[in-house]
N, C-alpha and C. Protein backbone atom coordinates (compact mmCIF):
# COMPACT_ATOMS: atom_id res chain seq x y z
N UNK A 1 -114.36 47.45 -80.44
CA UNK A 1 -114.67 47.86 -79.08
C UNK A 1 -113.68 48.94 -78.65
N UNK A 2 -114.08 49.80 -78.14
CA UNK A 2 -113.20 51.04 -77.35
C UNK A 2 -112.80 50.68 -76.26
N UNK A 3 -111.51 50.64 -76.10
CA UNK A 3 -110.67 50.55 -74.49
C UNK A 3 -109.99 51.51 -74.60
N UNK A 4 -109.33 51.15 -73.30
CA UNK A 4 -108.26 52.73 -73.17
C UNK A 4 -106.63 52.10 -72.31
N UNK A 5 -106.53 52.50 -71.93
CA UNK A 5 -104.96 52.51 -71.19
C UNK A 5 -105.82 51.68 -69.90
N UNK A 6 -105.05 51.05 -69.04
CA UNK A 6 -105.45 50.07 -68.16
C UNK A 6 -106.72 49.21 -67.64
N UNK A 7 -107.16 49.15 -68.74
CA UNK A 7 -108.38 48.26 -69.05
C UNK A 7 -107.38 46.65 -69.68
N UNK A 8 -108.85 45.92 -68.85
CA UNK A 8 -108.04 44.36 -68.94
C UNK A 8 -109.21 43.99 -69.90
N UNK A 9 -108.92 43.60 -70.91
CA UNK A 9 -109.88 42.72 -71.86
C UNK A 9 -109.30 40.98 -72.55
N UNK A 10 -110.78 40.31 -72.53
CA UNK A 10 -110.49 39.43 -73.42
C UNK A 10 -110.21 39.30 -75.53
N UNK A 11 -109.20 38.71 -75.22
CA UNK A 11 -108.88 38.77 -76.99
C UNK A 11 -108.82 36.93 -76.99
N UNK A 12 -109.41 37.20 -78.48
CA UNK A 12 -109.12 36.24 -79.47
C UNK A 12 -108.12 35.80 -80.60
N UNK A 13 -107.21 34.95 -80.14
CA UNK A 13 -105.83 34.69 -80.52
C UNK A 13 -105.63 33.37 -81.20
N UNK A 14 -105.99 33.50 -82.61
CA UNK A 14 -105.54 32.19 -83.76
C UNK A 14 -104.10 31.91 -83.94
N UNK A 15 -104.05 30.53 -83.82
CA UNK A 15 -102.69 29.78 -83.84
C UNK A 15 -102.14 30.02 -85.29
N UNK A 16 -101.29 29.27 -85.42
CA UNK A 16 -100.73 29.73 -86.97
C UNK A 16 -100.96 29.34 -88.20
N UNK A 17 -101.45 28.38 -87.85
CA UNK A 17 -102.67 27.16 -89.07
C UNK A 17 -104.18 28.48 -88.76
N UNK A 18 -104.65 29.21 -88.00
CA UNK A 18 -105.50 30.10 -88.17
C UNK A 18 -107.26 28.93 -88.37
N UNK A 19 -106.63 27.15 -87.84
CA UNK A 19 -107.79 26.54 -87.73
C UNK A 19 -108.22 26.82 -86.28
N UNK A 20 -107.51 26.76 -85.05
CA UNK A 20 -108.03 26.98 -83.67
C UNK A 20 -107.68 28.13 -83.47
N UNK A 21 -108.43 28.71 -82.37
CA UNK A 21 -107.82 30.03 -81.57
C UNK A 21 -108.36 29.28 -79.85
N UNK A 22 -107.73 30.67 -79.57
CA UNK A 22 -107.57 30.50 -77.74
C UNK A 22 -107.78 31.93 -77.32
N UNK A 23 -108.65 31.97 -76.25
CA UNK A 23 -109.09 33.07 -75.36
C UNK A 23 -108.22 33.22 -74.37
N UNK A 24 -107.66 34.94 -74.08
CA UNK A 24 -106.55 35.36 -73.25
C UNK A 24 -107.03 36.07 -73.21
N UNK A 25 -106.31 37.23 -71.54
CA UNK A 25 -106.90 38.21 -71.07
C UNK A 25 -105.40 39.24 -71.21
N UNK A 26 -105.82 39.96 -71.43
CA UNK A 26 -104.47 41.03 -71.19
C UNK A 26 -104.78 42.42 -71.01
N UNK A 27 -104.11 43.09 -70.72
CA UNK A 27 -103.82 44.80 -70.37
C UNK A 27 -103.67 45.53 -71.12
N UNK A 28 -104.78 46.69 -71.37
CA UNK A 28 -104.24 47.61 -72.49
C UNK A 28 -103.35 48.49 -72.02
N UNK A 29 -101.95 48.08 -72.47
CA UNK A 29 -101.05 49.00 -71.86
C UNK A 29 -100.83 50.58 -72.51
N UNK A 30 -101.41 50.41 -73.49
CA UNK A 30 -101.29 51.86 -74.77
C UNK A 30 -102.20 51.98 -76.07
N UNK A 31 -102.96 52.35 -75.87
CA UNK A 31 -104.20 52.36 -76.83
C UNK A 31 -104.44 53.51 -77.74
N UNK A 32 -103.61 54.26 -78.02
CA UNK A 32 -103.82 55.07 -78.72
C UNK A 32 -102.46 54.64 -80.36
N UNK A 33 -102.77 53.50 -80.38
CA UNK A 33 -102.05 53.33 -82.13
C UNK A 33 -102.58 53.45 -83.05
N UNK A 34 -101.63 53.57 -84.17
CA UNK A 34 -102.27 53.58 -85.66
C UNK A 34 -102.71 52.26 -85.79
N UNK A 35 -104.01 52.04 -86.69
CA UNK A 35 -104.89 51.08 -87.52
C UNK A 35 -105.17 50.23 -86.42
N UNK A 36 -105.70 50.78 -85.54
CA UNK A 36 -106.79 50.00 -84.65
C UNK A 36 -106.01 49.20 -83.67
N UNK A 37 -104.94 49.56 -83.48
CA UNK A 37 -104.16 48.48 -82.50
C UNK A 37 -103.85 48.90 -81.14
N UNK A 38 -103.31 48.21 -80.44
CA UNK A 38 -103.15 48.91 -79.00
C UNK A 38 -101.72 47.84 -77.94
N UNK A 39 -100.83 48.44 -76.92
CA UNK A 39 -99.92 47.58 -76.93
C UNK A 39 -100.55 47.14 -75.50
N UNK A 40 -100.24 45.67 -75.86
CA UNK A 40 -100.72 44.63 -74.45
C UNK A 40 -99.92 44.13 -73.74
N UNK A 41 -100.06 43.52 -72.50
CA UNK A 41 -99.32 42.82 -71.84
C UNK A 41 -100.20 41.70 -71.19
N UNK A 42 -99.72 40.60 -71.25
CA UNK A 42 -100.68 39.32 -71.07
C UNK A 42 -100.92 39.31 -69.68
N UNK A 43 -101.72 38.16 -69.48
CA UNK A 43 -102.07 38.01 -68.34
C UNK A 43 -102.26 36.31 -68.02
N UNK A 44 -101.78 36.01 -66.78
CA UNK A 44 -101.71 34.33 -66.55
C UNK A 44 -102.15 33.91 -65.37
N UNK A 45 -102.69 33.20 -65.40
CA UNK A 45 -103.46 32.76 -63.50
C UNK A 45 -102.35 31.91 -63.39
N UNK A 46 -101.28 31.73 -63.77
CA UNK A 46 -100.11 30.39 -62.91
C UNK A 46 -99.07 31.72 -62.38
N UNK A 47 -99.48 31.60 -61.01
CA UNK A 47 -98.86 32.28 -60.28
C UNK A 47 -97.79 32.08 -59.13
N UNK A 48 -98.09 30.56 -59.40
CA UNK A 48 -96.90 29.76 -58.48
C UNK A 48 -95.16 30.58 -58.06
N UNK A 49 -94.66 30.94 -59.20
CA UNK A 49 -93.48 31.14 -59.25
C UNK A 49 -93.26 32.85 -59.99
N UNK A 50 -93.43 33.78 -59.09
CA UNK A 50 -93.53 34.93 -60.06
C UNK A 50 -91.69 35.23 -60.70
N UNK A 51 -92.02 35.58 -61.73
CA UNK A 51 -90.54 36.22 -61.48
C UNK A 51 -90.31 37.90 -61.46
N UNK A 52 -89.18 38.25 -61.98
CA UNK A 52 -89.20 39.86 -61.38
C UNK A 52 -89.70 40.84 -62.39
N UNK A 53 -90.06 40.00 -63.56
CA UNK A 53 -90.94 41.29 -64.52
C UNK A 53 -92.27 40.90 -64.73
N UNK A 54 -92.66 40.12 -63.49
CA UNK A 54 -94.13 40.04 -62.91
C UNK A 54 -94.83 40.63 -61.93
N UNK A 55 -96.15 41.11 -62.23
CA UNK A 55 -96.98 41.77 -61.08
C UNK A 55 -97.87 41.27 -60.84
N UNK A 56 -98.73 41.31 -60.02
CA UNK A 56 -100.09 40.25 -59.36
C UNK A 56 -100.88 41.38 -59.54
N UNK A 57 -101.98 40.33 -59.50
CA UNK A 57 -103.25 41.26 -60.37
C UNK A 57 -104.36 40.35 -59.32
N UNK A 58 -105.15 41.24 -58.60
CA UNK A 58 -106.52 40.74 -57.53
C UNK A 58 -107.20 41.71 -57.61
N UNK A 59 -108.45 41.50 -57.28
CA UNK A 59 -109.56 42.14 -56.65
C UNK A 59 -109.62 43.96 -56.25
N UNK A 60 -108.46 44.02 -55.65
CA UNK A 60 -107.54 45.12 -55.09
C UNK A 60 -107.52 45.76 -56.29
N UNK A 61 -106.90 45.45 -57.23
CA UNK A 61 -105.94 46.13 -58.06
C UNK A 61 -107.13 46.97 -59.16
N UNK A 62 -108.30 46.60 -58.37
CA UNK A 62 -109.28 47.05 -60.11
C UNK A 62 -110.01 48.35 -59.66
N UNK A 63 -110.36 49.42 -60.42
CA UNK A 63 -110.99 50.01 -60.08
C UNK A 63 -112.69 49.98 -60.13
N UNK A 64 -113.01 49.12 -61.30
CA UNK A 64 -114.28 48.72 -61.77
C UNK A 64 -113.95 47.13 -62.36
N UNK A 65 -114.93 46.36 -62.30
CA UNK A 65 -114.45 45.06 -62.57
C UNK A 65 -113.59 44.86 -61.81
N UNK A 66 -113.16 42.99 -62.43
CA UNK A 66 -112.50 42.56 -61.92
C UNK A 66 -112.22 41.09 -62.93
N UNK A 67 -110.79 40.35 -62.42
CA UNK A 67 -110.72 38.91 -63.36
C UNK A 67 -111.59 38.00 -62.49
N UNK A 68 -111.32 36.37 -63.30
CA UNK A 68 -111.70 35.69 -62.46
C UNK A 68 -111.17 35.49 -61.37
N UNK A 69 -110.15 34.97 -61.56
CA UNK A 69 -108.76 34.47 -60.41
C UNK A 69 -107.68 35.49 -60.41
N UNK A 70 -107.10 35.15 -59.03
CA UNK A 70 -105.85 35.91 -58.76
C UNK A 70 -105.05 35.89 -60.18
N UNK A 71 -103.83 36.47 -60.72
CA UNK A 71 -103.18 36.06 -61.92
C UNK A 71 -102.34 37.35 -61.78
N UNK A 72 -101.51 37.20 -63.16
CA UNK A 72 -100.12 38.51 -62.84
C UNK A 72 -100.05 38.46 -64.40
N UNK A 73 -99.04 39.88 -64.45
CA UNK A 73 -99.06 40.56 -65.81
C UNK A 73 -97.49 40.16 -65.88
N UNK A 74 -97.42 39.81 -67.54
CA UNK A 74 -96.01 39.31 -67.94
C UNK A 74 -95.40 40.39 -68.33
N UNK A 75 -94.81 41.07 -67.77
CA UNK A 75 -93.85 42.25 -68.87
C UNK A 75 -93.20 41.75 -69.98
N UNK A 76 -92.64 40.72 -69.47
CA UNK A 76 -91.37 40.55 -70.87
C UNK A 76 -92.26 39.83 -72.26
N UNK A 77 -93.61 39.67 -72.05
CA UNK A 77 -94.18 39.15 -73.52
C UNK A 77 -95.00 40.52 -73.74
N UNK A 78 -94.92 41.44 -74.05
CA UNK A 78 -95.54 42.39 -74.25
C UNK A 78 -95.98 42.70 -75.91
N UNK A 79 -96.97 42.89 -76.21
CA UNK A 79 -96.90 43.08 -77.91
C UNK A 79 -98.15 43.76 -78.07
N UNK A 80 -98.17 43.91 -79.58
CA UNK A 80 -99.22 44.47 -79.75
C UNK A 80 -100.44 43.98 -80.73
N UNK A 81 -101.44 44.28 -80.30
CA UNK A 81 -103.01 43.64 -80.89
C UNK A 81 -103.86 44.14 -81.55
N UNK A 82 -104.83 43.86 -82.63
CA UNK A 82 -105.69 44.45 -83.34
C UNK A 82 -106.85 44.89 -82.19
N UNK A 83 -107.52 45.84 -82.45
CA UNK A 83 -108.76 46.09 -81.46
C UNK A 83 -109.86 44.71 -81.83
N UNK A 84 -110.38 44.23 -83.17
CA UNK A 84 -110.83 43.96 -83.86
C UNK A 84 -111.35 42.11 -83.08
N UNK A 85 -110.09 42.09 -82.35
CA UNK A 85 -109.67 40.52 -81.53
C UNK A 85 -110.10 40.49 -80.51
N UNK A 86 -110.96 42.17 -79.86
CA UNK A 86 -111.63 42.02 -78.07
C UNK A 86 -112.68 41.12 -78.21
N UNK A 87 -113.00 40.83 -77.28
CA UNK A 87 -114.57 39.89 -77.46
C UNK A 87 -115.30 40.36 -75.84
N UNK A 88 -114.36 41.15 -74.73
CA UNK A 88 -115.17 41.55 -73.85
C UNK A 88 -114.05 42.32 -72.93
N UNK A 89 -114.77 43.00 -72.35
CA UNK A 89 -113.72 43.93 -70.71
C UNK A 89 -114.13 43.09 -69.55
N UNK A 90 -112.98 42.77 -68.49
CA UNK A 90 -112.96 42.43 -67.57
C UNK A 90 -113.60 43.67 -66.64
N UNK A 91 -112.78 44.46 -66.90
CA UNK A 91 -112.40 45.96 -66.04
C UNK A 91 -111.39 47.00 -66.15
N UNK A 92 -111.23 47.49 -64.93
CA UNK A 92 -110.00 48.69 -65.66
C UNK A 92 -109.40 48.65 -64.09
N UNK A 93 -108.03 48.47 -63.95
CA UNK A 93 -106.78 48.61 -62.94
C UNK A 93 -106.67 50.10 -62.51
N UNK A 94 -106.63 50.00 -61.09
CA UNK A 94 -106.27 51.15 -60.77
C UNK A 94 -105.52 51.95 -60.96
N UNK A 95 -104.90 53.45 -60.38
CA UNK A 95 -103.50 54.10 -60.44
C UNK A 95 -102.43 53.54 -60.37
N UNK A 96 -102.63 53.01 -58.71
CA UNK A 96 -101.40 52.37 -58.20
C UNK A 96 -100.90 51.04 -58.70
N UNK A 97 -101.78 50.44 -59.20
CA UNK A 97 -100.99 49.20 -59.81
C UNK A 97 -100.64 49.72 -61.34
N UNK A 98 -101.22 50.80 -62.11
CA UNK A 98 -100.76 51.34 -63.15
C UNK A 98 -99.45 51.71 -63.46
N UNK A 99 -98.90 52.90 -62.28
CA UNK A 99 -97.56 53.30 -61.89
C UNK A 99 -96.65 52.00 -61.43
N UNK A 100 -97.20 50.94 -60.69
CA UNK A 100 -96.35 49.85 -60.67
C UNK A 100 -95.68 49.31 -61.85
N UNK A 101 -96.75 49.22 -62.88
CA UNK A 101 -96.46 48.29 -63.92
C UNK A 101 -96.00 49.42 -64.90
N UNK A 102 -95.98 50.42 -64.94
CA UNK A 102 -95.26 51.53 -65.55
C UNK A 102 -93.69 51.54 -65.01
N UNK A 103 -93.69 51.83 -63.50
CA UNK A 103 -92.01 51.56 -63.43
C UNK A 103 -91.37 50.05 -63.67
N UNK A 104 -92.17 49.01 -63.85
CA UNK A 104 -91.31 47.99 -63.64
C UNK A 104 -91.03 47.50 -64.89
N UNK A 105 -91.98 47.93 -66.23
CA UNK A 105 -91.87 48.12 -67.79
C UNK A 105 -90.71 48.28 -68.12
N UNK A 106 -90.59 50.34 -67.45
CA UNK A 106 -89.25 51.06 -67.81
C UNK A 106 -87.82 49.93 -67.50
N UNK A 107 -87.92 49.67 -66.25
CA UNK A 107 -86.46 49.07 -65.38
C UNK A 107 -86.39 47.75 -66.51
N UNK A 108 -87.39 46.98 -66.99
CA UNK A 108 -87.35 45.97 -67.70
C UNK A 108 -87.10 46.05 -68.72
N UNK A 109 -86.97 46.79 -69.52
CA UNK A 109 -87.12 47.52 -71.03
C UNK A 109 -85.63 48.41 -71.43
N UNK A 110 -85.33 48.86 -70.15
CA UNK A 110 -84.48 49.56 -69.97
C UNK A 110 -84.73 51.65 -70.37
N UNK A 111 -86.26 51.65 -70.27
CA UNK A 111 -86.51 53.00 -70.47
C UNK A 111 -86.24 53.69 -70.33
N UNK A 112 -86.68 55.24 -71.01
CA UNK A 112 -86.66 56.48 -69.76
C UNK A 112 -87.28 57.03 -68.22
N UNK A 113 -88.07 56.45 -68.90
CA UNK A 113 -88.96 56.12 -67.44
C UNK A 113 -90.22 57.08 -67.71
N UNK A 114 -90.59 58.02 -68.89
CA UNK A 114 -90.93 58.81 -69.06
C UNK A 114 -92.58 58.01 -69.51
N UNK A 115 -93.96 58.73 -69.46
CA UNK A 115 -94.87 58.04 -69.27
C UNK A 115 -95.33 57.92 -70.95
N UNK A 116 -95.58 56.36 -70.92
CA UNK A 116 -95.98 56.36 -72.29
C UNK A 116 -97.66 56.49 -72.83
């Protein structure tokens, strides 16, 4: 499936025995890698307790689509995924929550700040 940079899709994620998997939603934070991969940042509806390399993710924040539930993006588990693992698009996040989660990456990461 083709995504791009702030598109939220579902992936399919096998445990380490590779007998169960589990459905997660995450952010294509960078989609232009070698051998089909792209870098993500998860996504969690337990929103009880954010902490500071978390952002909230609603209704608001989408430009097309949308999730089910309110939920927020984890910076600090960030990694990267085969394309091969989408199974569907939620939608795609606007500017402004783009540039959010772009500066709060850098400050977290300790970047340049420079756009990836």
């Amino acid at each position: 499936m083709e995504v791009k940079t702030c598109d939220i899709v579902l992936c399919e994620f096998y445990f380490s025995d590779l007998k169960a998997s589990k459905n997660r939603p995450v952010l294509v934070f960078k989609d232009n890698l070698p051998y089909d991969d792209f870098i993500a940042i998860p996504i969690s509806s337990k929103i009880e307790k954010l902490q500071n390399d978390e952002i909230l993710l609603d209704k608001k924040s989408f430009t097309s689509g949308s999730i089910p539930v309110k939920s927020k993006l984890m910076i600090r588990k960030t990694f990267v995924v085969s394309k091969q693992v989408i199974i569907k698009k939620y939608g795609t996040i606007d500017n402004r929550t783009f540039e959010k989660l772009h500066k709060s990456f850098c400050e977290y990461f300790a970047c340049s700040g420079k756009k990836i």
